[in-house]
N, C-alpha and C. Protein backbone atom coordinates (compact mmCIF):
# COMPACT_ATOMS: atom_id res chain seq x y z
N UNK A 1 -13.64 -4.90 10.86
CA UNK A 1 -12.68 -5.98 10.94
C UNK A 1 -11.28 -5.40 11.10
N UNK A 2 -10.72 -6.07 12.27
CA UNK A 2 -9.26 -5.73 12.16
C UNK A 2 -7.84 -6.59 11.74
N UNK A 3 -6.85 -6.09 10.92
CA UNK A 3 -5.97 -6.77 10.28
C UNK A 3 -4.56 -7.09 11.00
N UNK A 4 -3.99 -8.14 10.59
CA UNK A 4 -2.55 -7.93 11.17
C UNK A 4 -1.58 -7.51 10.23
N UNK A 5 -0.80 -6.93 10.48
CA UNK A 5 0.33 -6.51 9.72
C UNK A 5 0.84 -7.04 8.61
N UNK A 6 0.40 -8.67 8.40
CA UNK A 6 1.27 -9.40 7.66
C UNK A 6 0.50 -9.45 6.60
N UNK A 7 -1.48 -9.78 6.91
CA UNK A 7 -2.05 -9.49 6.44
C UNK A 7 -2.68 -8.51 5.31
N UNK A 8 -2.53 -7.63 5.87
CA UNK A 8 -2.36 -5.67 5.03
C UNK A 8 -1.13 -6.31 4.29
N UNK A 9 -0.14 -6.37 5.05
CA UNK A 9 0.93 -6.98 3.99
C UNK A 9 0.64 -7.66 2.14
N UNK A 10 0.14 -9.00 2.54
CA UNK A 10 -0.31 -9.28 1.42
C UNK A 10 -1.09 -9.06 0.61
N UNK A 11 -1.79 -8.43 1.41
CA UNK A 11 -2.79 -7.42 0.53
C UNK A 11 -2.29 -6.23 -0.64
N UNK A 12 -1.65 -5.76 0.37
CA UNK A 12 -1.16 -4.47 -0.46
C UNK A 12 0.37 -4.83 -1.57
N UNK A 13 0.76 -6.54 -1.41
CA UNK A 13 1.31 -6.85 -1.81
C UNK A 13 0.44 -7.53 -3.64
N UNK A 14 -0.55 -8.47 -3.41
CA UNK A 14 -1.00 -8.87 -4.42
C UNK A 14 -1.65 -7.25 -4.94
N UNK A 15 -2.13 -6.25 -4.69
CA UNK A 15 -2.63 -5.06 -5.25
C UNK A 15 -1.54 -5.13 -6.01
N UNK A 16 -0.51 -4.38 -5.57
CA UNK A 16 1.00 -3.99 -6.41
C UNK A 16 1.31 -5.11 -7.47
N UNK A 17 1.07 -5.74 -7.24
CA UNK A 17 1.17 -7.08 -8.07
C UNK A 17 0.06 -7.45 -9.30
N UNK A 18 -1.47 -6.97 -9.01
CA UNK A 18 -2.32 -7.10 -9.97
C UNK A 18 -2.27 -5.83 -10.90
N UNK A 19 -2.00 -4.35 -10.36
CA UNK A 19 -2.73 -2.67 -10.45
C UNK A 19 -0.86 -2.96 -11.45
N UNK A 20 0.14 -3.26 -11.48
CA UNK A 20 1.04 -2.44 -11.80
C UNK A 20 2.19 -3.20 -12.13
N UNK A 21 2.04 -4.67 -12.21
CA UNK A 21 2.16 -6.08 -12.69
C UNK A 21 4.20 -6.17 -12.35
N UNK A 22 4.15 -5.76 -11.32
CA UNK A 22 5.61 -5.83 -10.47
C UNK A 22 5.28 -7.35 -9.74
N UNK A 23 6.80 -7.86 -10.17
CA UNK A 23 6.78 -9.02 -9.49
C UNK A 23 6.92 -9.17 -8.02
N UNK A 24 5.90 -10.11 -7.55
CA UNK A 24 6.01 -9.92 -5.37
C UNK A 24 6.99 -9.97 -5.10
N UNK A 25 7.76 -10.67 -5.59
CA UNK A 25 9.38 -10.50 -4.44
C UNK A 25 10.37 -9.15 -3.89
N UNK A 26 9.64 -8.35 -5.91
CA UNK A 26 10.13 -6.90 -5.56
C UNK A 26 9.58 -6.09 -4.20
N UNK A 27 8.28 -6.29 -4.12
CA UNK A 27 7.50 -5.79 -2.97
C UNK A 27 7.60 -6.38 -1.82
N UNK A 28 8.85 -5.26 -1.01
CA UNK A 28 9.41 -5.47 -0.25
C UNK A 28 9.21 -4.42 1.08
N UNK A 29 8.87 -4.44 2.26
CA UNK A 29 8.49 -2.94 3.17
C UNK A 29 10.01 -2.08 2.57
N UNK A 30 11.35 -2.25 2.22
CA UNK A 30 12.30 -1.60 1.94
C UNK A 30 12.28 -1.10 0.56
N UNK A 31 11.27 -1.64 -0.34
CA UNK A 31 11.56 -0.81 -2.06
C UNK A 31 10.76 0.25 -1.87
N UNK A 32 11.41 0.78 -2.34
CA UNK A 32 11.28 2.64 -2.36
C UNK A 32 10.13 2.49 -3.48
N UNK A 33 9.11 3.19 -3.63
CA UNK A 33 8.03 3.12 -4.38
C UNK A 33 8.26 3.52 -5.72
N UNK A 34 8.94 5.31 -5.64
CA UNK A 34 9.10 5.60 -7.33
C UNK A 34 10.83 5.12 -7.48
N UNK A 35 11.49 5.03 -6.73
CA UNK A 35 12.77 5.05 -7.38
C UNK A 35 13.27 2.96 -8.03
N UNK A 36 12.17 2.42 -6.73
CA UNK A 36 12.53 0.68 -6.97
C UNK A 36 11.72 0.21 -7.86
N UNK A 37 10.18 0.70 -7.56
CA UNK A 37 9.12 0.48 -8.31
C UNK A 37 8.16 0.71 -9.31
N UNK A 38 8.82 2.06 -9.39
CA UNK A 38 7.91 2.90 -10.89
C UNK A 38 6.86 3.17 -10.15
N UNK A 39 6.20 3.36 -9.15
CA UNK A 39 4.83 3.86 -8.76
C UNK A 39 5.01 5.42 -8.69
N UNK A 40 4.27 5.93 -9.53
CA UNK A 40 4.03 7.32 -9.43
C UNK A 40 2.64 8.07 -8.53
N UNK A 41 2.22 9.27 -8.80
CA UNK A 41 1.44 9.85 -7.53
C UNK A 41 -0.01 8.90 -8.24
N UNK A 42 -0.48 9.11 -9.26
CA UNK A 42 -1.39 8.28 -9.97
C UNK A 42 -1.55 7.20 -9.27
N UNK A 43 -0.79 6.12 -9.87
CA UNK A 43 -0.31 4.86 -9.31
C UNK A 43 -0.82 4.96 -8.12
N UNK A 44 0.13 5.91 -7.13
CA UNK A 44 -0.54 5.65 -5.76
C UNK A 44 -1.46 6.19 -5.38
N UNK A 45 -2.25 6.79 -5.92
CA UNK A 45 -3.91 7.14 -5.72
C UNK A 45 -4.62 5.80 -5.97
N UNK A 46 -4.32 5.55 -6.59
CA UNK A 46 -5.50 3.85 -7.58
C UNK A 46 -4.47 2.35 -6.51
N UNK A 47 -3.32 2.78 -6.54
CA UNK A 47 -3.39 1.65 -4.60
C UNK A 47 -3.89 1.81 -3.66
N UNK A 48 -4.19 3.08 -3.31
CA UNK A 48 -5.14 3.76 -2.08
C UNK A 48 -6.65 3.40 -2.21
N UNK A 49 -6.85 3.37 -3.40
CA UNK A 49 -8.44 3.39 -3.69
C UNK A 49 -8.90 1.91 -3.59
N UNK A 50 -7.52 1.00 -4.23
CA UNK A 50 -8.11 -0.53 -3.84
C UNK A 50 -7.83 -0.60 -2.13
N UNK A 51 -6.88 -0.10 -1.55
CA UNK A 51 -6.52 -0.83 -0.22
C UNK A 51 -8.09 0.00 0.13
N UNK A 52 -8.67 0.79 0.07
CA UNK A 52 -9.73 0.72 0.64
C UNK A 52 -11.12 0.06 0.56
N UNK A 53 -10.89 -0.04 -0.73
CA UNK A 53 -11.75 -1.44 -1.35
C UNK A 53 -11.85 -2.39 -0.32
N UNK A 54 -10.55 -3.20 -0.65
CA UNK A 54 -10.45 -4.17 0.13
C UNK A 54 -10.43 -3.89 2.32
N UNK A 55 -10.15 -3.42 2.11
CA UNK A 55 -10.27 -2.85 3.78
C UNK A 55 -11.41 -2.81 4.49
N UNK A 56 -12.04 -1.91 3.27
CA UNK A 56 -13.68 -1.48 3.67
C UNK A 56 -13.59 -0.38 4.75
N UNK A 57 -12.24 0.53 4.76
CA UNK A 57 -11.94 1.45 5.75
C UNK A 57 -11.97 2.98 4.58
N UNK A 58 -12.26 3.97 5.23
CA UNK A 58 -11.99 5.27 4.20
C UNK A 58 -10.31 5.30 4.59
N UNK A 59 -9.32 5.58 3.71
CA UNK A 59 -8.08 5.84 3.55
C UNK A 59 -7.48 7.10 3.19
N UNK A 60 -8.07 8.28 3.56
CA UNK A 60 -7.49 9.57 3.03
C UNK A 60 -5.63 9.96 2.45
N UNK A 61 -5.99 10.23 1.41
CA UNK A 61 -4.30 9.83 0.75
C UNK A 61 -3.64 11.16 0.90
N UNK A 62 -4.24 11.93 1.99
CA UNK A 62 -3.06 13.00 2.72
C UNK A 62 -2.23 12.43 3.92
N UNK A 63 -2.95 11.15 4.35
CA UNK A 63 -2.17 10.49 5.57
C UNK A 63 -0.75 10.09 4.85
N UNK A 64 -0.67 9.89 3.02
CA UNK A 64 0.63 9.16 2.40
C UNK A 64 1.64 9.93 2.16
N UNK A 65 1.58 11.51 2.36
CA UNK A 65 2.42 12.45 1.54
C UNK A 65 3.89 12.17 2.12
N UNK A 66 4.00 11.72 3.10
CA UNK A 66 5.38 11.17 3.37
C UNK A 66 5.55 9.53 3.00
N UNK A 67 5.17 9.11 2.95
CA UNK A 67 5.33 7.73 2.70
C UNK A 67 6.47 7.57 1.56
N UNK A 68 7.28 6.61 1.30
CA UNK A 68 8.26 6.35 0.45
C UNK A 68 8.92 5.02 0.22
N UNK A 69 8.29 4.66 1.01
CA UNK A 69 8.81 2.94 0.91
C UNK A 69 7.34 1.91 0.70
N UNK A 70 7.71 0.65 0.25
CA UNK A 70 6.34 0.27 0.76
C UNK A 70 5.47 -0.11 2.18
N UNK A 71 6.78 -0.32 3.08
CA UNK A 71 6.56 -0.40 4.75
C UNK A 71 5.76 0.68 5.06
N UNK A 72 6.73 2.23 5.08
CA UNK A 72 5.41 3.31 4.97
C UNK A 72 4.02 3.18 4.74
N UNK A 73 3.71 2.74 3.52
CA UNK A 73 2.15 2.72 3.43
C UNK A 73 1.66 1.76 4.18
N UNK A 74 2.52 0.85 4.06
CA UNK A 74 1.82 -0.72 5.41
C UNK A 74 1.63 -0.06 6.77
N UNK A 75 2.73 0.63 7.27
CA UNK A 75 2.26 1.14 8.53
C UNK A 75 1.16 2.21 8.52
N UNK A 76 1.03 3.08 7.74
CA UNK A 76 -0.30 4.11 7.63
C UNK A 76 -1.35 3.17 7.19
N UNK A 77 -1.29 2.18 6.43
CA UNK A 77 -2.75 1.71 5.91
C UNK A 77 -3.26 0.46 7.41
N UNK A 78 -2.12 0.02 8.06
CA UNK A 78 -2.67 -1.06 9.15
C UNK A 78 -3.00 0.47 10.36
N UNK A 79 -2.02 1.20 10.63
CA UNK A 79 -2.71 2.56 11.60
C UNK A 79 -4.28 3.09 11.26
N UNK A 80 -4.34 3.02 9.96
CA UNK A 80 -5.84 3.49 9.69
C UNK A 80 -6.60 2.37 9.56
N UNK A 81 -6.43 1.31 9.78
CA UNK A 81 -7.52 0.56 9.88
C UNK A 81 -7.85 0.03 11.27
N UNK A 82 -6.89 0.43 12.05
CA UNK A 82 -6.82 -0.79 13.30
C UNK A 82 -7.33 0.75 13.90
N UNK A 83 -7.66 2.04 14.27
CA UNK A 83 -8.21 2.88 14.75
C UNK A 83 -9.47 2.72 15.33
């Protein structure tokens, strides 16, 4: 199955929202993950592990080592699924 952007969006929006109980509005493609959001490398291992859950795609979390915003991961997690 393939996703649209806005889609992955809310996805990876209610995750952040259930895994780490940040309110959605904060989750923004512009909040910086550890400095807006408190997500640490942990943290973002166990978001990786649900977005693949939910995806049903493998997500290797060396594709994230640059990532820093939450847009970042939206664009690597919709790139790895739409492949």
């Amino acid at each position: 199955m393939s996703y649209t952007e806005e889609q992955l969006f809310e996805q990876l929006q209610d995750t952040m929202v259930r895994l780490f109980e940040i309110d959605a509005e904060s989750v923004v493609p512009s909040a910086r993950l550890y400095e807006d959001l408190d997500i640490d490398s942990i943290d973002a291992v166990n978001m990786i592990i649900e977005m693949k859950r939910v995806t049903d795609k493998k997500i290797p979390a060396e594709r994230f080592r640059e990532a820093r915003t939450v847009g970042d991961v939206l664009s690597t997690v919709f790139a790895i699924v739409n492949e």
